[in-house]
N, C-alpha and C. Protein backbone atom coordinates (compact mmCIF):
# COMPACT_ATOMS: atom_id res chain seq x y z
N UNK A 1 0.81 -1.19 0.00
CA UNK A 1 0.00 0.00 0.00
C UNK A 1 0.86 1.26 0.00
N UNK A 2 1.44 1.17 1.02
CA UNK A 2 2.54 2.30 0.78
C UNK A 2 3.91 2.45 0.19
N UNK A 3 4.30 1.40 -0.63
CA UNK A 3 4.87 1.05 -1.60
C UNK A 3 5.28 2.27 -2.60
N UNK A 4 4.35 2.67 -3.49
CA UNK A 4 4.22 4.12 -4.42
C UNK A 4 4.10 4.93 -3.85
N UNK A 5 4.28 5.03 -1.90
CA UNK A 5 4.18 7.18 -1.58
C UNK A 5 5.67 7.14 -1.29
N UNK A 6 6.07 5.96 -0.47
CA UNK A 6 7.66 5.79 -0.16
C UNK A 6 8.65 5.27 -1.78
N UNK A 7 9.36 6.85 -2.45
CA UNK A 7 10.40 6.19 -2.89
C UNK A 7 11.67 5.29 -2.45
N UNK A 8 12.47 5.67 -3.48
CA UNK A 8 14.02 4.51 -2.91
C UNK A 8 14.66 5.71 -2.23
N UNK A 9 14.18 6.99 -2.33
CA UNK A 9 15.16 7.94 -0.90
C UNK A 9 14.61 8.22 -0.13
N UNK A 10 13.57 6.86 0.76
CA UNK A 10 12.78 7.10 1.92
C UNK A 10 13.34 5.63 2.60
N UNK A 11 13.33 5.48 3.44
CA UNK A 11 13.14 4.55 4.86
C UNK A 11 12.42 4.59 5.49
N UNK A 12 11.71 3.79 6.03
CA UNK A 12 10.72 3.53 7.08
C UNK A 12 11.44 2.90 8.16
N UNK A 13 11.41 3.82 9.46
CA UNK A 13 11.52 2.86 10.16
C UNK A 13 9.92 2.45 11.28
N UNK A 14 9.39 1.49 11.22
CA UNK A 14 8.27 0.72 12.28
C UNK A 14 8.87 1.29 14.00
N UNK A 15 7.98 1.73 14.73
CA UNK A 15 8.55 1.90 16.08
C UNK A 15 7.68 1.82 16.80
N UNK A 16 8.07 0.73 17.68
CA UNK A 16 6.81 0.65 19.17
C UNK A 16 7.51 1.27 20.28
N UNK A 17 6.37 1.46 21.44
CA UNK A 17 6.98 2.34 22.60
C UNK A 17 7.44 1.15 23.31
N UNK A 18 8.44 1.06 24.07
CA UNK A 18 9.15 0.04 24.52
C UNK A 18 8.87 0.25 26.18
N UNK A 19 8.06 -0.96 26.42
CA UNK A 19 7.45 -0.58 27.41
C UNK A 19 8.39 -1.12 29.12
N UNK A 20 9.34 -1.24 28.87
CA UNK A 20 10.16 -1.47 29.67
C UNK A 20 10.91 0.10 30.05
N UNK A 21 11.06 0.99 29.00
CA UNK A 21 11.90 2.40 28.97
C UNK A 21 10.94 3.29 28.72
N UNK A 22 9.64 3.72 28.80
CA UNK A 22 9.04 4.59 28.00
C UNK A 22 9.81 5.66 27.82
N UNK A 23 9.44 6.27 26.73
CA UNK A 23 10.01 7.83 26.50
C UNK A 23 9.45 9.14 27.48
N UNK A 24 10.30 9.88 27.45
CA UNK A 24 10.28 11.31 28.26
C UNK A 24 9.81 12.24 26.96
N UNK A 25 10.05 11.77 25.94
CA UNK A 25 9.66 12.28 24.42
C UNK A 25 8.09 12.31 24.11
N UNK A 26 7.40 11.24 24.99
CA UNK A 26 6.23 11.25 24.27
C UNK A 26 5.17 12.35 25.58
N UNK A 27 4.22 12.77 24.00
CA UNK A 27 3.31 13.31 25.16
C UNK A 27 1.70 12.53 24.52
N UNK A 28 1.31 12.50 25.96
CA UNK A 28 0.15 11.83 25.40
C UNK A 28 -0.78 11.89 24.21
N UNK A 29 -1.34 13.56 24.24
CA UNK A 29 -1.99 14.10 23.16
C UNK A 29 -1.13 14.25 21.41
N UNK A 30 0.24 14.51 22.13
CA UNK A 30 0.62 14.78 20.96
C UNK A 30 2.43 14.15 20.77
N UNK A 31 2.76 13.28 19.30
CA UNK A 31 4.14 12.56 19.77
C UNK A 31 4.82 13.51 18.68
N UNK A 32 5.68 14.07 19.38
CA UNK A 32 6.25 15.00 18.55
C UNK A 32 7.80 14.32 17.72
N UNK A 33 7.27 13.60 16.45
CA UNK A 33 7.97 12.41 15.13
C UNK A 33 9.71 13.52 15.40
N UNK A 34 9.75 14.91 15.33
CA UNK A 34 10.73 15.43 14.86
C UNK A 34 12.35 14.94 16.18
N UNK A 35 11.42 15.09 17.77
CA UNK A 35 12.29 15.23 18.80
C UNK A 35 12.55 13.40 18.82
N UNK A 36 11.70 12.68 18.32
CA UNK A 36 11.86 11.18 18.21
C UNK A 36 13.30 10.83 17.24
N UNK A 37 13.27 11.44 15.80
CA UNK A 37 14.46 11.33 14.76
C UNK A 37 15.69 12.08 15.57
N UNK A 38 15.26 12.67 16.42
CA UNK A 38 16.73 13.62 16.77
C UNK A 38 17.56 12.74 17.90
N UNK A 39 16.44 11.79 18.37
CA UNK A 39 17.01 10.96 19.68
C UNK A 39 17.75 9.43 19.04
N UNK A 40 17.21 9.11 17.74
CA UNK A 40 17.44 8.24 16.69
C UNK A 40 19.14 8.48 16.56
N UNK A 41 19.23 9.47 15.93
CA UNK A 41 20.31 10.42 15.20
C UNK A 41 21.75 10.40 16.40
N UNK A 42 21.21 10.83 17.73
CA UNK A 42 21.86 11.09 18.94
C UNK A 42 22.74 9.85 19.15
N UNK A 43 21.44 9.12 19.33
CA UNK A 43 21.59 7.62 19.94
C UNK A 43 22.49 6.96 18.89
N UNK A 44 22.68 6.75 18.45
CA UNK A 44 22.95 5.58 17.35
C UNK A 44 24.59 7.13 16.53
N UNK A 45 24.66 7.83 16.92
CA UNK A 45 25.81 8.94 16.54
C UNK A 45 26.94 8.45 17.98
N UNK A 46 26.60 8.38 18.88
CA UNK A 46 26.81 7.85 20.07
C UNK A 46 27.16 6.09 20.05
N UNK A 47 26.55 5.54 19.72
CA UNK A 47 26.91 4.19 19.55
C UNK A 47 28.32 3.68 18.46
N UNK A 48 27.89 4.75 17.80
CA UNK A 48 28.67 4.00 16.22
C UNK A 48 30.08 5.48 15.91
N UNK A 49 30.21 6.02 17.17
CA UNK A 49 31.34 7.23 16.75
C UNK A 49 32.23 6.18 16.42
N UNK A 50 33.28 5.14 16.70
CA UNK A 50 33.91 4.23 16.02
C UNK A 50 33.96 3.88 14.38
N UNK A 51 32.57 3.77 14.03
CA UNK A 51 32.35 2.94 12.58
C UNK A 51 32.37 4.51 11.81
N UNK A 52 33.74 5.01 11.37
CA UNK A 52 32.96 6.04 10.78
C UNK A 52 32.09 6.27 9.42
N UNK A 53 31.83 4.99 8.86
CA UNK A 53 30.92 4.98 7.93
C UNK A 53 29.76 5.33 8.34
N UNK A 54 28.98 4.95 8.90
CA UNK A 54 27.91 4.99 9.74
C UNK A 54 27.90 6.35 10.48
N UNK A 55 28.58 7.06 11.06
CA UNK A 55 28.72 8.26 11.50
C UNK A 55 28.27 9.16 10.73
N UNK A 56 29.11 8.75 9.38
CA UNK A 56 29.38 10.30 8.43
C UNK A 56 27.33 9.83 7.99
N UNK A 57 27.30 8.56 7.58
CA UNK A 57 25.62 8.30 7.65
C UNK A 57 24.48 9.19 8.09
N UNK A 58 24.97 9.09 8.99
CA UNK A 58 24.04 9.89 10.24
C UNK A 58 24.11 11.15 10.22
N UNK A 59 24.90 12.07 9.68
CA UNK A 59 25.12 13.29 9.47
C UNK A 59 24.36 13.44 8.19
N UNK A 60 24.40 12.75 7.05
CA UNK A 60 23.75 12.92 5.69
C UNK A 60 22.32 12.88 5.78
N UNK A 61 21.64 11.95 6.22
CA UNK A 61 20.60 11.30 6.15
C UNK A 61 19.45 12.65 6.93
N UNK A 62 18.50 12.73 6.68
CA UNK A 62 17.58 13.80 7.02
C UNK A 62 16.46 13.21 7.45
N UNK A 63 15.49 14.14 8.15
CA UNK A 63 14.03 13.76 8.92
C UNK A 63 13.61 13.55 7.67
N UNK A 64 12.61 12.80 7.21
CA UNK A 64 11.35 12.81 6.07
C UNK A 64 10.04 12.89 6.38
N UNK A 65 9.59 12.30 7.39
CA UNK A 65 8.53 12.98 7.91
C UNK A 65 7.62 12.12 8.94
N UNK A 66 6.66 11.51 8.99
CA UNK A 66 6.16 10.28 9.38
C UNK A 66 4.88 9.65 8.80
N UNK A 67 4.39 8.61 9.15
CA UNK A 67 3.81 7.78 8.65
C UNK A 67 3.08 6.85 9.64
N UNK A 68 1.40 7.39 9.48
CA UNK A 68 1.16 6.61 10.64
C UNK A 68 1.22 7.21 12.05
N UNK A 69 1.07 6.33 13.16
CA UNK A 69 1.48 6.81 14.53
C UNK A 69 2.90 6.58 14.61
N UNK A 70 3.35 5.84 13.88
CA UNK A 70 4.21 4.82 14.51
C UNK A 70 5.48 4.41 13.53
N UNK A 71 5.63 4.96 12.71
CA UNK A 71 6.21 5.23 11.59
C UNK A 71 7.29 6.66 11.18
N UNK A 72 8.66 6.31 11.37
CA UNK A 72 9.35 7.22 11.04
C UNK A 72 10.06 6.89 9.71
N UNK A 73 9.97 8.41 8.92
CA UNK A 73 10.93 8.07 7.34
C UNK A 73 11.82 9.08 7.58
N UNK A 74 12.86 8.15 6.91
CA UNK A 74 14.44 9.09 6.84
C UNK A 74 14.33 8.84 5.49
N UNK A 75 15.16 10.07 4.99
CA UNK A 75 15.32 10.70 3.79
C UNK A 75 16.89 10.58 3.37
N UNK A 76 17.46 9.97 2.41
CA UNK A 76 18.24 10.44 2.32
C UNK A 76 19.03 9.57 0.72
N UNK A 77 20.29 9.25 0.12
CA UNK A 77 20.99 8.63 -0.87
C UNK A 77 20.89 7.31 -0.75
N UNK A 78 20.79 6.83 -1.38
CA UNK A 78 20.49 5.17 -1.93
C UNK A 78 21.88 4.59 -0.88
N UNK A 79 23.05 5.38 -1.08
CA UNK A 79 24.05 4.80 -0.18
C UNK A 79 23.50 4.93 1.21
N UNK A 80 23.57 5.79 1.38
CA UNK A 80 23.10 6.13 2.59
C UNK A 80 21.89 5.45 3.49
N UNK A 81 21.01 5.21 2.96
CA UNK A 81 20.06 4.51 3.16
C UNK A 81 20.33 2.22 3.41
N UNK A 82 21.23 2.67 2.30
CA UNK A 82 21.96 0.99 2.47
C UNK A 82 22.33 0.38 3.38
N UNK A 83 23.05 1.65 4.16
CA UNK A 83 24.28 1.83 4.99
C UNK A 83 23.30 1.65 6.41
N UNK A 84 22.27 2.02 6.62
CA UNK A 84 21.19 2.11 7.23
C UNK A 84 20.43 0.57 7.82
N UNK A 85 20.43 0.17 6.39
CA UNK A 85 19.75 -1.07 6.13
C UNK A 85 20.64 -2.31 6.94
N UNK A 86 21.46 -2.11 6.59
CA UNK A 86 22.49 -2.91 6.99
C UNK A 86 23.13 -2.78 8.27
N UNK A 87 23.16 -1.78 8.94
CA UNK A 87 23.70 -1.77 10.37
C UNK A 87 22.08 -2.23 11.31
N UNK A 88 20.88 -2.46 10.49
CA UNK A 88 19.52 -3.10 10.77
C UNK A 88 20.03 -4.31 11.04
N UNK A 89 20.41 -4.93 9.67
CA UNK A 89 20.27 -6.59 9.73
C UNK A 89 21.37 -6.90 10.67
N UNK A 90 22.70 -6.47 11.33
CA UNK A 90 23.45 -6.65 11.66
C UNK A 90 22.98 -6.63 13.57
N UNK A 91 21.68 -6.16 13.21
CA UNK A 91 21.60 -5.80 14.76
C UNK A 91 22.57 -4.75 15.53
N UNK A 92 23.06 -3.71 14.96
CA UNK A 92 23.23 -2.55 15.54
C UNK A 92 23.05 -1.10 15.41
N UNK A 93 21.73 -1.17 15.17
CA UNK A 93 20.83 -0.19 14.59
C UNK A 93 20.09 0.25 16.06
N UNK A 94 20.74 1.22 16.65
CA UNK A 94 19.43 1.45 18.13
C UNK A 94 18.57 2.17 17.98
N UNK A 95 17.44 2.13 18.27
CA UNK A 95 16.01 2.63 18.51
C UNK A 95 15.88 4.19 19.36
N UNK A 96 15.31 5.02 18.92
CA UNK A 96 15.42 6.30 19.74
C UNK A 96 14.93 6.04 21.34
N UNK A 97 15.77 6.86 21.81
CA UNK A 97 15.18 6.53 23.59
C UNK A 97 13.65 5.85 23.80
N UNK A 98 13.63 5.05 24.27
CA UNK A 98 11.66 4.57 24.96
C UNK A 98 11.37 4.23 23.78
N UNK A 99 12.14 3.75 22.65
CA UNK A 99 10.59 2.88 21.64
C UNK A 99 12.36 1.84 21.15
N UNK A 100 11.16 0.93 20.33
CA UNK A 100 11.73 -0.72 19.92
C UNK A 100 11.56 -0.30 18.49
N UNK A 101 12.56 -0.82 17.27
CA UNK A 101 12.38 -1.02 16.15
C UNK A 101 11.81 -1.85 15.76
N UNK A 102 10.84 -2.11 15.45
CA UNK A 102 9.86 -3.68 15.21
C UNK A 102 10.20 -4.00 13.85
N UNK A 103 10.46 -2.94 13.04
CA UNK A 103 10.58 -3.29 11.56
C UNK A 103 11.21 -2.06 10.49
N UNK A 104 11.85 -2.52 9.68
CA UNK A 104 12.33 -1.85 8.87
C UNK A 104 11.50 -1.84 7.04
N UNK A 105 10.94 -0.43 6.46
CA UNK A 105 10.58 -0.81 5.33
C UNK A 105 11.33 -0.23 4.21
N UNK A 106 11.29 -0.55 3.12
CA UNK A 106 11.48 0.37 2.20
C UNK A 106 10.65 1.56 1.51
């Protein structure tokens, strides 16, 4: 379904609230997607200062917007996005503070 709104310079990432950590990010009425990508960005800039592939990543790659409740898209180069994909399957892809990555789309 959402196949044709998400091009190949979008990412999805799926995110549940992780109910072991909730976020300090969320507010009930309203989940503000932008302070969520910035904790994404933080987190995982923080994890991976070592890999500097993945670093310089994280610097390129931009908010895109959201999707859903529950649904964040990053924006950014087919590399970039790869680079993304793959520190997923590898299992070292961390989740913004208080939520779980459940899934990754294209």
């Amino acid at each position: 379904m959402f196949d044709k709104l998400i091009s190949q310079n979008y990412l999805l990432l799926v995110l549940n609230i992780d109910p072991i950590q909730p976020s300090p990010i969320i507010n009930t009425n309203l989940l503000n997607i932008r302070n969520v990508y910035s904790s994404f960005i933080t987190i995982n800039r923080e994890a991976h200062v070592w890999y500097q592939e993945v670093y310089h990543t994280l610097e390129k790659i931009q908010f895109g917007g959201s999707l859903g409740t529950n649904g964040l898209l990053i924006k950014g180069s087919k590399k970039c996005l790869n680079i993304i994909k793959r520190i997923y399957c590898q299992r070292l892809l961390q989740a913004p503070y208080g939520f779980i990555i459940s899934d990754l789309g294209k």
